[in-house]
N, C-alpha and C. Protein backbone atom coordinates (compact mmCIF):
# COMPACT_ATOMS: atom_id res chain seq x y z
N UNK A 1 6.29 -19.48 22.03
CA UNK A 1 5.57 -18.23 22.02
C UNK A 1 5.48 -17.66 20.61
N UNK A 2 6.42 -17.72 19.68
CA UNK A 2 6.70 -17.48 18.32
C UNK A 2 5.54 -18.31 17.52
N UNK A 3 5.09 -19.32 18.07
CA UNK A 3 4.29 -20.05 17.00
C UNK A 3 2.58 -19.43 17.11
N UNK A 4 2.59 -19.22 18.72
CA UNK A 4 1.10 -18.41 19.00
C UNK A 4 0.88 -17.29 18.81
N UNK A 5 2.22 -16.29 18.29
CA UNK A 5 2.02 -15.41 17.90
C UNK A 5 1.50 -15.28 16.27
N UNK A 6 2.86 -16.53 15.54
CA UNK A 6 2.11 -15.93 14.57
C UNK A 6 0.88 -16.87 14.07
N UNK A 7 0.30 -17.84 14.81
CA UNK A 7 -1.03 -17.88 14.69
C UNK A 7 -1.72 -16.81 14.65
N UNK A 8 -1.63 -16.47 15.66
CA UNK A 8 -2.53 -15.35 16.05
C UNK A 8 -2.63 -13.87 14.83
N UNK A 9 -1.54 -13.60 14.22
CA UNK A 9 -1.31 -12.79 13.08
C UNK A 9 -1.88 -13.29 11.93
N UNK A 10 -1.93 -14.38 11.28
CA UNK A 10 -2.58 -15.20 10.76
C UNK A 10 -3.98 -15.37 10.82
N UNK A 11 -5.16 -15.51 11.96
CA UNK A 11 -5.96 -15.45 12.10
C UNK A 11 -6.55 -13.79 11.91
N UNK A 12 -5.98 -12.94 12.71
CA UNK A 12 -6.25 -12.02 12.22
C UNK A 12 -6.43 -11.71 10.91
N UNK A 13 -5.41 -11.74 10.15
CA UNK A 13 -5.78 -11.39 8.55
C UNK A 13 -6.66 -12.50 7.88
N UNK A 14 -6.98 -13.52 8.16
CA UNK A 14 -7.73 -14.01 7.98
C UNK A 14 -8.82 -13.34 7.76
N UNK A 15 -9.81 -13.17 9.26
CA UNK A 15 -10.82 -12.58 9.80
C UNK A 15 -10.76 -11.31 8.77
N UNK A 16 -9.25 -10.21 8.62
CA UNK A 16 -9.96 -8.66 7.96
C UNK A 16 -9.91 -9.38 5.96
N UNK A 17 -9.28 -10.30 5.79
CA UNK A 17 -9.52 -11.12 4.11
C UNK A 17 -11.14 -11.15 3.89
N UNK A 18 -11.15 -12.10 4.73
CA UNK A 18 -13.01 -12.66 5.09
C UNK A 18 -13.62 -11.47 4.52
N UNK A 19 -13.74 -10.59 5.99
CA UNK A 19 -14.18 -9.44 5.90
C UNK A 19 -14.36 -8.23 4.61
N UNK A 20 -13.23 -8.20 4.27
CA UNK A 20 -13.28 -7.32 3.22
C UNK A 20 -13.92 -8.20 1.73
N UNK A 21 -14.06 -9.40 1.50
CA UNK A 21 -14.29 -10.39 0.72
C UNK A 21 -16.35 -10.15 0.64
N UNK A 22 -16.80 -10.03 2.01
CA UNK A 22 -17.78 -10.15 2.04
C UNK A 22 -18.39 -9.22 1.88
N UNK A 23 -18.12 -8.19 1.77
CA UNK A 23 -18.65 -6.53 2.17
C UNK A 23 -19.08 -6.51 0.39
N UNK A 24 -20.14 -5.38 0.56
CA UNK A 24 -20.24 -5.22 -0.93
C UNK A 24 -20.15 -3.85 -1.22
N UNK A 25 -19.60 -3.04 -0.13
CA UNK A 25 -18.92 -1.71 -0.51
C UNK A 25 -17.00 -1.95 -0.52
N UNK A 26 -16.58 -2.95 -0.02
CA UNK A 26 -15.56 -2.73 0.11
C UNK A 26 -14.52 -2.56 -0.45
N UNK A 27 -14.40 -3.03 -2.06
CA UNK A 27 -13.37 -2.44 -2.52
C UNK A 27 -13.98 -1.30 -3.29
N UNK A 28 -15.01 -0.76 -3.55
CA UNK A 28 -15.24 0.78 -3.44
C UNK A 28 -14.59 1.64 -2.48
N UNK A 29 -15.01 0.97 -0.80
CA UNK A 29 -14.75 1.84 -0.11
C UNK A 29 -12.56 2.05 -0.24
N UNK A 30 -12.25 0.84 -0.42
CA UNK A 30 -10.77 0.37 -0.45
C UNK A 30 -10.03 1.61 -1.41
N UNK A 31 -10.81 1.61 -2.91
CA UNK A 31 -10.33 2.21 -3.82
C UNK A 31 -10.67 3.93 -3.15
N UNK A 32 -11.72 4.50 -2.83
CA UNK A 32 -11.96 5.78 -2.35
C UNK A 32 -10.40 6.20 -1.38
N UNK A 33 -9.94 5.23 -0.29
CA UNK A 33 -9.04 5.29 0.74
C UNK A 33 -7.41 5.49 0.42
N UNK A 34 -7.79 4.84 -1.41
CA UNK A 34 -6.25 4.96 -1.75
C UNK A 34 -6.33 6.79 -2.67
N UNK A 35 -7.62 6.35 -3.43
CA UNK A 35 -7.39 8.26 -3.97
C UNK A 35 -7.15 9.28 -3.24
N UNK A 36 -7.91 9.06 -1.51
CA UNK A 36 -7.83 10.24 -0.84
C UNK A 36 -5.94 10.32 -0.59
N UNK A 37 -5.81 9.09 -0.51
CA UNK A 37 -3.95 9.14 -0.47
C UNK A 37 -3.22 9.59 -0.74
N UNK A 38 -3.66 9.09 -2.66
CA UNK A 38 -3.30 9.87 -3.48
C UNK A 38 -3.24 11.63 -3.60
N UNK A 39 -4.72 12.03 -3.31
CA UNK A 39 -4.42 13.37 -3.16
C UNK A 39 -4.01 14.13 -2.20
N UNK A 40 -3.94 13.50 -1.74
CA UNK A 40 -3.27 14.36 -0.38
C UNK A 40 -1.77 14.19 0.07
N UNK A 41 -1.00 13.05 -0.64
CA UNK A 41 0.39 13.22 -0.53
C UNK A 41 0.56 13.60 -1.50
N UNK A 42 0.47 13.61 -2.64
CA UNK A 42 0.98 13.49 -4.47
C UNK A 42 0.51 15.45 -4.68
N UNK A 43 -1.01 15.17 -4.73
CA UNK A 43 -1.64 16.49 -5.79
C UNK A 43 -1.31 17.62 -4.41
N UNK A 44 -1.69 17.50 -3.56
CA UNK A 44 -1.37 18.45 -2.49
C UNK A 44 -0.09 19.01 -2.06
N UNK A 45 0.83 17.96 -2.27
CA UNK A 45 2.15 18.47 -1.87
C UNK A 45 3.10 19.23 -2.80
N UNK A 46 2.70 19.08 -4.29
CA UNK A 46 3.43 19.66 -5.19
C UNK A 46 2.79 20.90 -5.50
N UNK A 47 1.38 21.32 -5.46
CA UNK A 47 0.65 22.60 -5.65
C UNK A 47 0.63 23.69 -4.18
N UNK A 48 1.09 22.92 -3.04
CA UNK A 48 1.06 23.85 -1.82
C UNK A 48 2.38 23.58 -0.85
N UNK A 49 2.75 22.78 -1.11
CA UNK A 49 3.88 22.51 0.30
C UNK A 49 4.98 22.60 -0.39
N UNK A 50 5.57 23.97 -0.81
CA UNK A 50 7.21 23.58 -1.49
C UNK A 50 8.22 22.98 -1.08
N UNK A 51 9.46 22.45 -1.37
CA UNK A 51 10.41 21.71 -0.54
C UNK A 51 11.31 22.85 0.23
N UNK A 52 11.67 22.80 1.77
CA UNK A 52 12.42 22.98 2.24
C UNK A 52 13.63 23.86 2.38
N UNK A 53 14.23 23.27 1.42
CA UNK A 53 15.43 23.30 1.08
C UNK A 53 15.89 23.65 -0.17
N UNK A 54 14.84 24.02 -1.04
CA UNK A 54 14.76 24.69 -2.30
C UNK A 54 15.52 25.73 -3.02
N UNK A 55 16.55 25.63 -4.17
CA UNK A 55 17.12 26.81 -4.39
C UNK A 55 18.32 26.64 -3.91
N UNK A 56 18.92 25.49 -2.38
CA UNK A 56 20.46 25.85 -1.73
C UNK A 56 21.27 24.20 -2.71
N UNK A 57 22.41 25.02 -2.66
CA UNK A 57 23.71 24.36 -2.99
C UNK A 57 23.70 23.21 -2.22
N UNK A 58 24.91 22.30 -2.64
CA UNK A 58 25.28 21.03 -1.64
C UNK A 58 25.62 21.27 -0.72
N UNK A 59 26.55 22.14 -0.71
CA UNK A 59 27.48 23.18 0.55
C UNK A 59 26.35 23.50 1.68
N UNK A 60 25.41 24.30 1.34
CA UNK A 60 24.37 25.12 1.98
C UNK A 60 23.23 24.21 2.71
N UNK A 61 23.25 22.92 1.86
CA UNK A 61 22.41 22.10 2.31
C UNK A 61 22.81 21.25 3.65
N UNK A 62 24.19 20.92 3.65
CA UNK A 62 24.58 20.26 4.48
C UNK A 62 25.00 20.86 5.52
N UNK A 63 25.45 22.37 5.50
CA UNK A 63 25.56 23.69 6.38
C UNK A 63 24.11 23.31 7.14
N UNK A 64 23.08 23.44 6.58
CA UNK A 64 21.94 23.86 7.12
C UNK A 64 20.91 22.69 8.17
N UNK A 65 21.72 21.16 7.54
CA UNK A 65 21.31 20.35 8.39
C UNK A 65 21.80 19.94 9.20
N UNK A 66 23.35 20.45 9.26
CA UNK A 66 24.05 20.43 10.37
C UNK A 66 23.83 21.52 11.55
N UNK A 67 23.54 22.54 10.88
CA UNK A 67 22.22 23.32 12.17
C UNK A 67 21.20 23.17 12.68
N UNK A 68 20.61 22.74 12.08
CA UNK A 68 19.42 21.92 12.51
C UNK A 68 19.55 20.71 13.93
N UNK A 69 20.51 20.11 13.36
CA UNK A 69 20.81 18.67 13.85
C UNK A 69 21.65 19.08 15.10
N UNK A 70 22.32 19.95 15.35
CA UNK A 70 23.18 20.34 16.58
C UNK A 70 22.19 21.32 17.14
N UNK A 71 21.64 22.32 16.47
CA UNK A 71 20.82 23.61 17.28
C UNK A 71 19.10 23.32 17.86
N UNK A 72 19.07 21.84 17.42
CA UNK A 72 17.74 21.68 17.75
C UNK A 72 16.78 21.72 16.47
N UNK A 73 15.49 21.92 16.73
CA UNK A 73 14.61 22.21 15.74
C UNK A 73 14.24 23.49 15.51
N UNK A 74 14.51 24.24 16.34
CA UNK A 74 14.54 25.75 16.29
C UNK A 74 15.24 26.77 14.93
N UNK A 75 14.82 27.55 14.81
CA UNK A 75 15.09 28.62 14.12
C UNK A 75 15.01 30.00 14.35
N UNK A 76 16.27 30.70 13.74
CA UNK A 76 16.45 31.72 14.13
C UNK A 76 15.39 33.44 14.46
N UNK A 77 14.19 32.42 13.87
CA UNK A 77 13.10 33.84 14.04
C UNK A 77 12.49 32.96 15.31
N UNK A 78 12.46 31.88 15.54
CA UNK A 78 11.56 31.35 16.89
C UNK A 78 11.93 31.30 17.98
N UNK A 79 11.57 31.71 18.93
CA UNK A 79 11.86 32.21 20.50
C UNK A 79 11.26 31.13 21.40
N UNK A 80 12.50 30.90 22.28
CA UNK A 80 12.32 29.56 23.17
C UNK A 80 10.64 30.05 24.11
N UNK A 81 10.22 28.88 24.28
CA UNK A 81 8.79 28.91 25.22
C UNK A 81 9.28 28.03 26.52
N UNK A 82 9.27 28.46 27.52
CA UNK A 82 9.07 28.05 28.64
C UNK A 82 8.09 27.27 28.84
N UNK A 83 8.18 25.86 29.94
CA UNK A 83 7.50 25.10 30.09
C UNK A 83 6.15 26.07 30.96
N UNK A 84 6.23 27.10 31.39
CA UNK A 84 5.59 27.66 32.43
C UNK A 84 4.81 28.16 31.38
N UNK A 85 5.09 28.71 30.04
CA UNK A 85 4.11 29.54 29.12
C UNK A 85 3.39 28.59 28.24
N UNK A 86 3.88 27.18 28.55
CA UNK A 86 2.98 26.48 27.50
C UNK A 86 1.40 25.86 28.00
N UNK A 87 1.58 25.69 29.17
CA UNK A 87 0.14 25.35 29.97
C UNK A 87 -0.54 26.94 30.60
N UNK A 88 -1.39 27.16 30.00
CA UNK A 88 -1.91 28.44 30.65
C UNK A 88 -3.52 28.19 31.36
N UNK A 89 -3.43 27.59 32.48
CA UNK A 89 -4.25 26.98 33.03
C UNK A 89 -5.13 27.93 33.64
């Protein structure tokens, strides 16, 4: 079963090699797919999404993921939702 599988994995990349080989947008389109990547993990995350955990001690840090990690994902300003309030049919 191991051998038809990885035939079969094999052929596949084959077929998307081929494919992308033949196209005459494709490593345009390839290179466009990695900038949008780029900006959106790299340039986006350092100008809008600050870290977390920013500003705390070692102490504070490990305090805080040990709350996390025992209390759930919750936080102390967020109020439990009932399964009954989440479908409002």
């Amino acid at each position: 079963m191991a051998k038809g599988l990885k035939q079969s994995a094999v052929a596949v990349w084959h077929f998307y090699r081929d494919a992308f080989r033949n196209m005459t947008w494709g490593r345009t389109l390839v290179w466009l797919i990695l900038l949008k990547f780029f900006i959106l993990f790299a340039i986006l995350r350092v100008f809008f999404f600050k870290p977390a955990m920013a500003g705390l001690d070692e102490a504070e840090r490990s305090r805080v993921v040990g709350e996390r990690l025992v209390g759930g994902s919750q936080t102390e300003t967020e109020t439990p939702v009932s399964p009954s309030q989440t479908y409002n049919l």
